[in-house]
Protein backbone atom coordinates (compact mmCIF):
# COMPACT_ATOMS: atom_id res chain seq x y z
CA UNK A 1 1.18 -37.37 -4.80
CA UNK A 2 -0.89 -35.00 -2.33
CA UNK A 3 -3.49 -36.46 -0.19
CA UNK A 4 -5.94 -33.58 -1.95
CA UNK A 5 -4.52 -34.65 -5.40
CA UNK A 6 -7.59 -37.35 -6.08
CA UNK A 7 -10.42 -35.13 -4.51
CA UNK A 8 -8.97 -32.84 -7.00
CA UNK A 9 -9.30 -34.04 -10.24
CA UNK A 10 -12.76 -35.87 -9.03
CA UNK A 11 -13.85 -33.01 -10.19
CA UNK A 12 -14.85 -30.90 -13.01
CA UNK A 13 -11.58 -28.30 -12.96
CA UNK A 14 -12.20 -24.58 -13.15
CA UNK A 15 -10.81 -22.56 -16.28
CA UNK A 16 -8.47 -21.25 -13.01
CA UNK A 17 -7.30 -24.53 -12.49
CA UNK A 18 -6.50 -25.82 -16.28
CA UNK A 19 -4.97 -22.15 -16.87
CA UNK A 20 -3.53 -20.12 -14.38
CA UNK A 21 -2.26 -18.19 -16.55
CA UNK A 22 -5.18 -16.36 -18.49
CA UNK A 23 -6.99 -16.62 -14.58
CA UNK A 24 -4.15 -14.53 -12.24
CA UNK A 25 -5.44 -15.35 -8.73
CA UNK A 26 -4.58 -12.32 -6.49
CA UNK A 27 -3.43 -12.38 -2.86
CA UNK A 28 -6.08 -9.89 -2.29
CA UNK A 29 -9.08 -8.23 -4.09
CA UNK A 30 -12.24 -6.10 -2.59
CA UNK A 31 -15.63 -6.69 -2.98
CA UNK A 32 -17.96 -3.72 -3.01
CA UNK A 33 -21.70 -3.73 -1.45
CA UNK A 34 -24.35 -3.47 -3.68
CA UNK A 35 -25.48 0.21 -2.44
CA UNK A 36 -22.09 1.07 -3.16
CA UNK A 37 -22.74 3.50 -6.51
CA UNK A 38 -25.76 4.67 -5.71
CA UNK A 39 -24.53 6.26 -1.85
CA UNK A 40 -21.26 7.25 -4.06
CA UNK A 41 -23.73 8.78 -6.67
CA UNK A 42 -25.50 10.67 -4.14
CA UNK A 43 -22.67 12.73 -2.49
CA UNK A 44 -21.70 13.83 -6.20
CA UNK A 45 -25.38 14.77 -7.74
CA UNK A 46 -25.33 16.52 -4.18
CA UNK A 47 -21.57 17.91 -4.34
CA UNK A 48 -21.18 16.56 -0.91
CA UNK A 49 -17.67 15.13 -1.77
CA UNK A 50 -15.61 16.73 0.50
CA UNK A 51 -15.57 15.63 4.47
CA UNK A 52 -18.82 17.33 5.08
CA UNK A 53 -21.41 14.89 4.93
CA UNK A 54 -24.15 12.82 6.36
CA UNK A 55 -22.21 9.25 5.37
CA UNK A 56 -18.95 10.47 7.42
CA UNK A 57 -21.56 10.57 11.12
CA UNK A 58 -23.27 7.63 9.87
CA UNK A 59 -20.31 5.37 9.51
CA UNK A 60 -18.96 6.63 12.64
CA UNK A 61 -21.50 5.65 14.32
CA UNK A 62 -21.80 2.19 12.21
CA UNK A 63 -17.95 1.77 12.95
CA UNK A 64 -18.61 2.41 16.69
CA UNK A 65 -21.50 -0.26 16.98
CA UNK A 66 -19.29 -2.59 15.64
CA UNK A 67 -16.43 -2.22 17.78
CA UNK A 68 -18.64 -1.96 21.02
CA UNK A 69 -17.06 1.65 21.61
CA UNK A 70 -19.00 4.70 22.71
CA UNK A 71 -16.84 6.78 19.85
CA UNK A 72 -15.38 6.21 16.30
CA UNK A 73 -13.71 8.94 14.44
CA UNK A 74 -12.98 8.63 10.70
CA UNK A 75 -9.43 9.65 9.26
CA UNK A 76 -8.14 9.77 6.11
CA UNK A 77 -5.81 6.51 6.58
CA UNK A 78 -4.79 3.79 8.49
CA UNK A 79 -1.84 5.48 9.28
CA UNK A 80 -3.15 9.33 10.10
CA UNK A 81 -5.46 7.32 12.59
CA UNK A 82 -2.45 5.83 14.57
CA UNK A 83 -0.67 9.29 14.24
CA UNK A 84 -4.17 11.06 16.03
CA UNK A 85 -4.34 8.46 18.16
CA UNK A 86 -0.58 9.19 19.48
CA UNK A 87 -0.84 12.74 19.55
CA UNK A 88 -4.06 12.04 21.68
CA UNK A 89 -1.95 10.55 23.72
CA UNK A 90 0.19 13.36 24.44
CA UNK A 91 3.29 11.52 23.18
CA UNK A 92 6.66 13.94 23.24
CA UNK A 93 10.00 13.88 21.78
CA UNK A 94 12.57 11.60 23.98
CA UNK A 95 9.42 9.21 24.98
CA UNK A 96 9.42 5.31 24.16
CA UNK A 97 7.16 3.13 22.94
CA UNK A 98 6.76 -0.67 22.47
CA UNK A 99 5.66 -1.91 19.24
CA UNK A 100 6.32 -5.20 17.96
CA UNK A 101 8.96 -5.55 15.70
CA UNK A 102 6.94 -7.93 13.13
CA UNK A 103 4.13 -5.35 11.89
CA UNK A 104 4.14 -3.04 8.91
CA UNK A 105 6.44 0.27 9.21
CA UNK A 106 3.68 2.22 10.18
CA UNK A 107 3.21 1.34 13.24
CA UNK A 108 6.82 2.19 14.03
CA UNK A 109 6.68 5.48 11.84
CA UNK A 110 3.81 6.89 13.37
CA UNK A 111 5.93 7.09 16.89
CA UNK A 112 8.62 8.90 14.99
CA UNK A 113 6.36 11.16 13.42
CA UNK A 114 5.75 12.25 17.08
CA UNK A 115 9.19 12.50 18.04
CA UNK A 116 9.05 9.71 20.19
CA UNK A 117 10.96 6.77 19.88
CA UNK A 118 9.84 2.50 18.87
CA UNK A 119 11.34 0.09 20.88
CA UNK A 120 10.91 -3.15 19.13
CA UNK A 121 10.09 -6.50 21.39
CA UNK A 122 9.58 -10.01 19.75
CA UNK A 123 6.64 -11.98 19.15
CA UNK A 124 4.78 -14.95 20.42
CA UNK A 125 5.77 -18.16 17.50
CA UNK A 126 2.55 -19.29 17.57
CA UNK A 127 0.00 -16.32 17.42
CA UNK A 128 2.62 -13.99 15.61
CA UNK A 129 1.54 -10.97 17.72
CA UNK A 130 3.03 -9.24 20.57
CA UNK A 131 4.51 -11.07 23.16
CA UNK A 132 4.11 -9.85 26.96
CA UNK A 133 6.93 -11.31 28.34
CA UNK A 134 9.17 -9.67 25.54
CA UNK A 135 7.52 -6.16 26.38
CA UNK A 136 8.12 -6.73 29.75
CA UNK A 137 12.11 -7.17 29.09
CA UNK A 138 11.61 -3.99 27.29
CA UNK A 139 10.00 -1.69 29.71
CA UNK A 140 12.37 1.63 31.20
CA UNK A 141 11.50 4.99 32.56
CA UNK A 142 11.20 6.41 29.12
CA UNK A 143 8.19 3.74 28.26
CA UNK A 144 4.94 5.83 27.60
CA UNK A 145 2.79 3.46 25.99
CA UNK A 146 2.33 0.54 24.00
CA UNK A 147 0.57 -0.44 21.09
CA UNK A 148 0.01 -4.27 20.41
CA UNK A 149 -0.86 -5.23 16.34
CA UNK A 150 -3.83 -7.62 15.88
CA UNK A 151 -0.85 -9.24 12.75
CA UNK A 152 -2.91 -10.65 9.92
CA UNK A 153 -6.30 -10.88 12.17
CA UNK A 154 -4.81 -12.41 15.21
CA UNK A 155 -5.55 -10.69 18.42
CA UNK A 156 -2.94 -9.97 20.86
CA UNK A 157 -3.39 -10.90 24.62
CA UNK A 158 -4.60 -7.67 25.89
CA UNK A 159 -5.07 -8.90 29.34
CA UNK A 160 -1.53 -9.28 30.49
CA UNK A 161 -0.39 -5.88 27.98
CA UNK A 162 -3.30 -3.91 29.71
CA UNK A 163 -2.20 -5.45 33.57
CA UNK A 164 1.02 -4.41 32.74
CA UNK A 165 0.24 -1.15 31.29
CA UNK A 166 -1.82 -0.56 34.85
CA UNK A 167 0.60 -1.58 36.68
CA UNK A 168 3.53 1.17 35.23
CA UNK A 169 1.17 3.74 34.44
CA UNK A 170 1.17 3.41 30.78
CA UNK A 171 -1.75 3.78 27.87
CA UNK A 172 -2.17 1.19 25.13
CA UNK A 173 -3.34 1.93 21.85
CA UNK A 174 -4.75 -1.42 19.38
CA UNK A 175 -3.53 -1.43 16.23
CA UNK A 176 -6.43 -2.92 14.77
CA UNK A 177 -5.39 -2.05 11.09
CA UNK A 178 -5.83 -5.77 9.77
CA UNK A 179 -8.23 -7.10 12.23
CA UNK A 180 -11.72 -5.93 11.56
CA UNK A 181 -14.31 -7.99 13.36
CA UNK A 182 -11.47 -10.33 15.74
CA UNK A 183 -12.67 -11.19 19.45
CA UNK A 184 -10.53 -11.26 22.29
CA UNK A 185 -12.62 -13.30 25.13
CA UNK A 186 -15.57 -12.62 23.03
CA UNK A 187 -15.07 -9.19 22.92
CA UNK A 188 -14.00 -6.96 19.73
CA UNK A 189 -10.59 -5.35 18.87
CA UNK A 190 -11.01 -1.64 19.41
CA UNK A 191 -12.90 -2.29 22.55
CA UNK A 192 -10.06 -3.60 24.34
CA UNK A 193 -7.55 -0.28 25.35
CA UNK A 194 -7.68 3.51 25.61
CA UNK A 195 -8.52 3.54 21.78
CA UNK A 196 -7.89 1.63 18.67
CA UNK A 197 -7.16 2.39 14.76
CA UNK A 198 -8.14 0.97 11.88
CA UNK A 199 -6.65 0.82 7.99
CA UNK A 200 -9.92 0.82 4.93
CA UNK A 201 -6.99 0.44 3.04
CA UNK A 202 -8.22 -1.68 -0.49
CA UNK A 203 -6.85 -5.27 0.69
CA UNK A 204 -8.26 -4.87 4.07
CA UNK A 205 -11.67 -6.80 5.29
CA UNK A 206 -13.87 -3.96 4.87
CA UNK A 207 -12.47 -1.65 2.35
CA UNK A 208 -13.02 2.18 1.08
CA UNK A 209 -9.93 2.36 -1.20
CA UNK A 210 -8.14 4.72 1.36
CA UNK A 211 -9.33 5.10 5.26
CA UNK A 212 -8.89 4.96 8.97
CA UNK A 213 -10.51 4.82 12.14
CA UNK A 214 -10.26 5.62 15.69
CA UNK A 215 -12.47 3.98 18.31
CA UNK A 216 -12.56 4.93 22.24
CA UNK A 217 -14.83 5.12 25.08
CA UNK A 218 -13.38 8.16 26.60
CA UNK A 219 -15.41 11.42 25.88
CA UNK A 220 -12.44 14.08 25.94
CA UNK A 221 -9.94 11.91 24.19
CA UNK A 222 -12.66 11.68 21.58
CA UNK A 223 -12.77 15.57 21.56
CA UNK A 224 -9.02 15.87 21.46
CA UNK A 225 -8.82 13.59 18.15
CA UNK A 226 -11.69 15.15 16.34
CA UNK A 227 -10.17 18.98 17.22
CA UNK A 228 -6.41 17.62 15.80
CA UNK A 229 -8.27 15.71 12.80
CA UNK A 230 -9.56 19.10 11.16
CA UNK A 231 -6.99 21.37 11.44
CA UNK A 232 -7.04 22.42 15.23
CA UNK A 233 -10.04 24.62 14.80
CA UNK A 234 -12.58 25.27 17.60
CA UNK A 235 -15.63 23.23 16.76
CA UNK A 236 -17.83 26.32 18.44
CA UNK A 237 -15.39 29.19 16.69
CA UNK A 238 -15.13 28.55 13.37
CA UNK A 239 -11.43 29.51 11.99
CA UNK A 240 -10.09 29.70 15.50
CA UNK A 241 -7.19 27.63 15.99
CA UNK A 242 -6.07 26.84 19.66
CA UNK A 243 -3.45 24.11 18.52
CA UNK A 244 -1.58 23.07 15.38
CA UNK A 245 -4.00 20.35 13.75
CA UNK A 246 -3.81 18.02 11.15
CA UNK A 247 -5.89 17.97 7.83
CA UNK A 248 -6.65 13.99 8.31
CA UNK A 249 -10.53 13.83 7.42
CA UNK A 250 -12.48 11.77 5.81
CA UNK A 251 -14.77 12.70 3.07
CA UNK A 252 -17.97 12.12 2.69
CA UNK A 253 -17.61 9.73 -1.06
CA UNK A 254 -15.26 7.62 1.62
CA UNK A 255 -17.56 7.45 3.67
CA UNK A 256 -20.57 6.44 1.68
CA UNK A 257 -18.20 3.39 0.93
CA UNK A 258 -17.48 2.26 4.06
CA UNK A 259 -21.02 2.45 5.38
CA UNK A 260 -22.38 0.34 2.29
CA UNK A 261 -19.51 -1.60 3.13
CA UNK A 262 -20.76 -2.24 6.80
CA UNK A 263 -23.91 -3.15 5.49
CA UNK A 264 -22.00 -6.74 4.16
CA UNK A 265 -19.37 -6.86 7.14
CA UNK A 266 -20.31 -9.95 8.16
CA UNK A 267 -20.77 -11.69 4.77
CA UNK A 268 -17.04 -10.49 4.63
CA UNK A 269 -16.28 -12.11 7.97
CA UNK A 270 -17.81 -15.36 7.20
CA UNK A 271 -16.45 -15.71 4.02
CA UNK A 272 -12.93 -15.32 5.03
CA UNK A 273 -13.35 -18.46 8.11
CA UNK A 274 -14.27 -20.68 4.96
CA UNK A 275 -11.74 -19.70 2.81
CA UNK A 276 -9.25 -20.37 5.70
CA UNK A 277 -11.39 -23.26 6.98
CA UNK A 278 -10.71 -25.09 2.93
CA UNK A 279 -6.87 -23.85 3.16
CA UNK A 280 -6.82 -25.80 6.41
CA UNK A 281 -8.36 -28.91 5.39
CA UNK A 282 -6.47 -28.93 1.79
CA UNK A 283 -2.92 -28.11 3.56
CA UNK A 284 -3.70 -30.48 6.88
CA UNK A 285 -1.09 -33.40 5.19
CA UNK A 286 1.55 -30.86 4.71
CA UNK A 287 2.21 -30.27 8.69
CA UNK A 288 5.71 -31.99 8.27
CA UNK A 289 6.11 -28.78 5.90
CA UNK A 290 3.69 -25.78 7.10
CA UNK A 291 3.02 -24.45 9.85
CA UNK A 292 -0.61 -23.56 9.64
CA UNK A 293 -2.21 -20.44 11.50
CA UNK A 294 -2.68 -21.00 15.16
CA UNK A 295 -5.49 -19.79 16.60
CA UNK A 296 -5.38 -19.21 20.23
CA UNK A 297 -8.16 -20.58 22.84
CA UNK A 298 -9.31 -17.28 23.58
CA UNK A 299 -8.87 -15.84 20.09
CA UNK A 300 -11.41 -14.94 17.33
CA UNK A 301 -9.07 -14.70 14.10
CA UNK A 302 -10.90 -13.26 11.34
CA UNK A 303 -8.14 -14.30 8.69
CA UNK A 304 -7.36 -10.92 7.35
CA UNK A 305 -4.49 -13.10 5.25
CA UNK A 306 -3.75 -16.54 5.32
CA UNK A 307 -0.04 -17.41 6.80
CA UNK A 308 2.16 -20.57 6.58
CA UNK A 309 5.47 -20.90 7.72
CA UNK A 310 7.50 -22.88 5.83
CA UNK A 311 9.54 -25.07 8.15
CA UNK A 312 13.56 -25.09 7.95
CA UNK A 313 13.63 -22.99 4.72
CA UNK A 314 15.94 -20.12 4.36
CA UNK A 315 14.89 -16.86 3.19
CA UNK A 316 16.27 -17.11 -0.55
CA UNK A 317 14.31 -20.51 -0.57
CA UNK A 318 10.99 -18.93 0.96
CA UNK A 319 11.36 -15.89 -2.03
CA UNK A 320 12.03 -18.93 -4.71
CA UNK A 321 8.85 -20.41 -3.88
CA UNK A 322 7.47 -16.75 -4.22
CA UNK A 323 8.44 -16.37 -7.67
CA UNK A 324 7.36 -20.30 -8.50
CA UNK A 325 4.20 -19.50 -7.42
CA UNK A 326 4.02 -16.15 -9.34
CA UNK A 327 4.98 -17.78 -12.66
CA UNK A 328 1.89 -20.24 -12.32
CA UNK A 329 -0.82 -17.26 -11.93
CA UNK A 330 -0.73 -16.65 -8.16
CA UNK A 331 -0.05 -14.27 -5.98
CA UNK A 332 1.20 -14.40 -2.64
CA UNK A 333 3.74 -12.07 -0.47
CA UNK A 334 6.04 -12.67 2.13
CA UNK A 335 5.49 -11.83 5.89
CA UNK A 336 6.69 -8.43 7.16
CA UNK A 337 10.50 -8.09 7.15
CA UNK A 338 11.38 -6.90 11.09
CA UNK A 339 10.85 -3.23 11.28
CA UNK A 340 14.10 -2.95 13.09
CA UNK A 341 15.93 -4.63 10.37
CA UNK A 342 15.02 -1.71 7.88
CA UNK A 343 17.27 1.14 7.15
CA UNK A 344 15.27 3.78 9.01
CA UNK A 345 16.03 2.00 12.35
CA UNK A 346 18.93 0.11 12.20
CA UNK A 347 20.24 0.09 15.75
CA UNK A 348 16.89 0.82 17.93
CA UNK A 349 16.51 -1.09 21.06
CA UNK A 350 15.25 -4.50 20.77
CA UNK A 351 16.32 -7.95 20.55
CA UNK A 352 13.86 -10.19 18.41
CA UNK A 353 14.95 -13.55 16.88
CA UNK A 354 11.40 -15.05 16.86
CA UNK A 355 10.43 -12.56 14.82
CA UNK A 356 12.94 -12.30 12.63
CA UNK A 357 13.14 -16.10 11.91
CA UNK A 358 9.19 -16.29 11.13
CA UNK A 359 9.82 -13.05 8.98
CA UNK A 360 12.52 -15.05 6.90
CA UNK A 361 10.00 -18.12 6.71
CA UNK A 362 6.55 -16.70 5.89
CA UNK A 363 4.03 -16.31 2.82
CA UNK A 364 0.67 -15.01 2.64
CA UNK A 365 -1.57 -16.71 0.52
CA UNK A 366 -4.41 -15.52 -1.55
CA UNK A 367 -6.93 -14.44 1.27
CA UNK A 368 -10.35 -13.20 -0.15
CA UNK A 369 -13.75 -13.89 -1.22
CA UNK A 370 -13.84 -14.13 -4.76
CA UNK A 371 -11.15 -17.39 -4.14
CA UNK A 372 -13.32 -20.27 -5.30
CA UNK A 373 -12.58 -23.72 -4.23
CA UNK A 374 -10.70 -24.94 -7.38
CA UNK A 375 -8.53 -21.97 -6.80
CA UNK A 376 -7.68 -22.79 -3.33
CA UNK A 377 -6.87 -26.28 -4.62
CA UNK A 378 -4.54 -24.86 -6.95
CA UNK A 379 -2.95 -22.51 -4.68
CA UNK A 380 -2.26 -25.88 -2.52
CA UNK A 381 -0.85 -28.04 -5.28
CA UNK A 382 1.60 -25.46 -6.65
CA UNK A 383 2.35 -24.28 -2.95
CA UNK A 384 3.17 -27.94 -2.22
CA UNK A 385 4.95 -28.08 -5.93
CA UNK A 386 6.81 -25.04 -5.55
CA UNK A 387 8.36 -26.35 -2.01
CA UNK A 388 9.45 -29.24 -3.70
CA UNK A 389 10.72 -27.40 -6.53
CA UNK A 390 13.10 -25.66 -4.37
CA UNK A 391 15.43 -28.18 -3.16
């Protein structure tokens, strides 16, 4: 039936295999260090739970390591962190920005929040990130900046974004949110432009429930984000306020978490290549059907989730196989819809019909470490069973 079909039942099935239904298999579920409680435990016996703290400087400086940047500064989310990062970037009402159109909303969202305004350009089919020669098409007088998304733990290809960015006089900002631990040319996101974020968000690779990050090399803009993160006040005159600040800090229980959590990060890391590497080998016969994840020659993809596009299926057909899946015990989701196809901004500049055919096409499959191998095999038969059910 499948060429994994045999190799299946040569085996003793897991109680997830023979019944999906008492084992749900999630598309996504954290695992917490060891150390966890007892750092957690230690900020409450000390009532440092608020974002004072020895844990928030420690993973900072964890987070920078890791990045190979001189600075990391912690936020409350994914989402504050790209916000701080754009306001460190001085960007104004009536300015323009290049995102991608296939990304979640917040990338987009945090350029309104600014008053500026997302210009959406396509991606690359094969990578599903941010495609030069559509930014390019895209540029005007208004551009400011650009900020390419590492999609699903892809990196983009920061060389020709950061030429180009040179070459007009514009910053770039890495959305890193999904893409803890990728390599582009062997080095790290969030070492690659004038600063990066980050999402700790609870499906993410390294996870404190809620959480962001900002990473840079530059000493002032560093300054800049940590005065806007706490309110605008003067680190050296307490309660003065020279500028209108944000409350986006982390606190110090948040923190404890993420730094136990960077304690495993590359357990994490390597546990997500085999989980891709089985999907790979278990889904190899289906190529006539799937598009697997590429991974380009000069990419390190750390498999944040696991995509397949399913070939020549429409969109009702792609959220059929969806549900097929989620009556048998396992979850998946569907890519992104276009963030330009969304209510919010209908309209906005950008023409994108990669991106909105891979959007109409794509699932996410169960992408974590507690997947065993019998689940994966499941997950393969009823993805292959589902397609087939949808004709």
């Amino acid at each position: 039936m499948f060429s994994w079909h045999a190799e299946m039942h040569s085996k003793k099935p897991s109680e997830s295999f023979l019944n999906s239904f008492k084992h749900r298999i999630p598309v996504a579920a954290p695992v917490l260090a060891d150390k966890t409680m007892a750092m957690v435990s230690e900020c409450i016996e000390g009532t440092w739970i608020s974002s004072a703290g020895k844990y928030i400087t420690a993973f900072e400086q964890r987070f920078a390591e890791f990045t190979g940047s001189k600075h990391a500064i912690a936020c409350t989310n994914g989402t504050a962190a790209l916000h701080l990062a754009l306001m460190g970037m001085d960007l104004r009402e009536g300015d323009e920005v290049i995102v991608p159109a296939l990304t979640y909303i917040a990338t987009a969202n945090a350029v309104r929040y600014c008053g500026a305004t997302p210009v959406f350009a396509d991606c690359d089919p094969l990578t599903l990130t941010l495609c030069p020669d559509s930014v390019e098409k895209n540029l005007t007088p208004r551009t400011k900046g650009i900020i390419p998304v590492h999609l699903y733990g892809h990196p983009v290809d920061m060389d020709r974004l950061n030429q180009m960015a040179l070459t007009h006089g514009l910053w770039v900002v890495e959305d890193a949110a999904e893409a803890h631990g990728a390599k582009y040319r062997n080095r790290k996101v969030g070492s690659l432009a004038d600063c990066a974020t980050f999402s700790f968000y609870g499906n993410k690779i390294i996870s404190t429930g809620e959480g962001g990050m900002i990473t840079c090399d530059n000493d002032l803009l560093a300054a800049k984000l940590r005065l806007y993160r706490g309110q605008g006040m003067d680190p050296y005159r307490r309660y003065w306020h020279p500028v209108v600040g944000f409350n986006y800090r982390m606190t110090n229980i948040v923190a404890a978490i993420g730094l136990a959590q960077m304690e495993r990060v590359e357990t994490a890391l390597a546990a997500r290549q085999k989980v891709a590497h089985t999907y790979n080998r278990l889904l190899a016969s289906a190529s006539d059907q799937l598009q697997l994840p590429h991974v380009a020659e000069w990419a390190h993809h750390v498999f944040w989730m696991y995509t397949v596009i399913l070939k020549g299926i429409s969109e009702d057909r792609r959220d059929a196989i969806i549900q097929y899946m989620d009556h048998r015990g396992i979850e998946t989701r569907p890519f992104f819809y276009p963030v330009n196809s969304m209510p919010p901004y209908l309209g906005q500049k950008g023409e994108v019909p990669v991106s909105a055919s891979l959007a109409a096409s794509g699932i996410c499959l169960p992408t974590h470490e507690r997947l065993t191998d019998e689940d994966q095999t499941w997950i393969g038969e009823v993805l292959i069973q589902a397609i087939e059910h949808s004709r």
